[in-house]
Protein backbone atom coordinates (compact mmCIF):
# COMPACT_ATOMS: atom_id res chain seq x y z
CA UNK A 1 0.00 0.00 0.00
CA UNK A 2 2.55 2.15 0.64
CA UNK A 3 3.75 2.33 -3.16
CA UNK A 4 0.13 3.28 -3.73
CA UNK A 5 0.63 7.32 -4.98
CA UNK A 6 -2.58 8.03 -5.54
CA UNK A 7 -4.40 6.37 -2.36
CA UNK A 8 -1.91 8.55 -0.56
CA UNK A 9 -2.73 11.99 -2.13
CA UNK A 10 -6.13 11.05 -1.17
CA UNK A 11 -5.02 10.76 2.33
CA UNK A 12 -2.77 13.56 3.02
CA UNK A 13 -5.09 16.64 2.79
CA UNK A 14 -7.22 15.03 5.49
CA UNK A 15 -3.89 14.73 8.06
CA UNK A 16 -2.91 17.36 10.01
CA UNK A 17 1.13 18.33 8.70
CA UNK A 18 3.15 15.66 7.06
CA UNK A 19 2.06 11.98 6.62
CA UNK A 20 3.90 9.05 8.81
CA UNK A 21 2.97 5.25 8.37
CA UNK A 22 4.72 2.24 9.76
CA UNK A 23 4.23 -1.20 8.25
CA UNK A 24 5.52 -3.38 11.50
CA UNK A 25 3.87 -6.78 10.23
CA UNK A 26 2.70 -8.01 6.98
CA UNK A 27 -1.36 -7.39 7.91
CA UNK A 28 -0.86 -4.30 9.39
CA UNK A 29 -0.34 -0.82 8.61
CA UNK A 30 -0.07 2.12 10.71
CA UNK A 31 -0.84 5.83 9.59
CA UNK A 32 -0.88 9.29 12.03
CA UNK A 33 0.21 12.70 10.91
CA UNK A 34 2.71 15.08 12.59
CA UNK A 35 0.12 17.53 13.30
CA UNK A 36 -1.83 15.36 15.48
CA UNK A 37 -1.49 15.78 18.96
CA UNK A 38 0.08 12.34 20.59
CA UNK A 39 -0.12 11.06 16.95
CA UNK A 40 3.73 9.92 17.07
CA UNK A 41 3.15 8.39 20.04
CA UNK A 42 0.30 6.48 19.30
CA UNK A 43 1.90 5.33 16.45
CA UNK A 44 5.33 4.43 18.04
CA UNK A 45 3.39 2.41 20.76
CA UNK A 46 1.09 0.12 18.15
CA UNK A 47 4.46 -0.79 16.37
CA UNK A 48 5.80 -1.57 19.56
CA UNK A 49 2.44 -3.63 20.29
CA UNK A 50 2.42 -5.28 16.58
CA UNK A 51 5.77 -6.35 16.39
CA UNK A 52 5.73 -8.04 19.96
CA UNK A 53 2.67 -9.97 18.83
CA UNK A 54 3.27 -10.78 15.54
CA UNK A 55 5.46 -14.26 14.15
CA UNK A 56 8.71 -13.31 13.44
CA UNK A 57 8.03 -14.42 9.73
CA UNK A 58 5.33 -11.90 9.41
CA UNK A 59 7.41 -8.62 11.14
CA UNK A 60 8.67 -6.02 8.55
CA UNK A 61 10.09 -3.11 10.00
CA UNK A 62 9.88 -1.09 13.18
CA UNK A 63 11.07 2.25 11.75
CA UNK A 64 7.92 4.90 10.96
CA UNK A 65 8.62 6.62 7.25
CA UNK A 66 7.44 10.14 6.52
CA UNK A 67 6.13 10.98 2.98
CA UNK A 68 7.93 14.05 1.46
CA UNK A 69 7.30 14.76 -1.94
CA UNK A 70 5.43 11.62 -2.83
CA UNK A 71 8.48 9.67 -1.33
CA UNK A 72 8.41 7.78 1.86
CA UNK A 73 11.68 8.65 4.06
CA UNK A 74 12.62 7.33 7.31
CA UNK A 75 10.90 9.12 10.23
CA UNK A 76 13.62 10.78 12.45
CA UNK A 77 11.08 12.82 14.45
CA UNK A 78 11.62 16.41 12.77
């Protein structure tokens, strides 16, 4: 989904400043924006949550991206 342009530029006028998904397992995907309040948190703690649950054969990645200029970047908080 993430590779998904135009799904996303359906989704980013409705979040509040930039866009930030995690994909921590295989069935799950994760999506906040910057400009909501706790939003990063909330985020950081489902991955957290996910990726303790989930079979090792199913986890992806634990690292949120940001999307910047219909690219998806690695989320370092700023």
């Amino acid at each position: 989904l993430l590779l998904v342009d135009h799904l996303w530029d359906q989704f980013e006028p409705q979040l509040p400043g930039e866009t930030v998904a995690a994909v921590p397992a295989r069935d799950a995907i994760l999506i906040t924006g910057t400009g909501i309040p706790g939003g990063i948190a909330s985020l950081e703690n489902a991955i957290d949550q996910i990726w303790n649950r989930s079979e090792q054969r199913l986890q992806l990645s634990r690292s949120p991206l940001v999307r910047r200029n219909k690219s998806w970047h690695v989320f370092d908080g700023s």
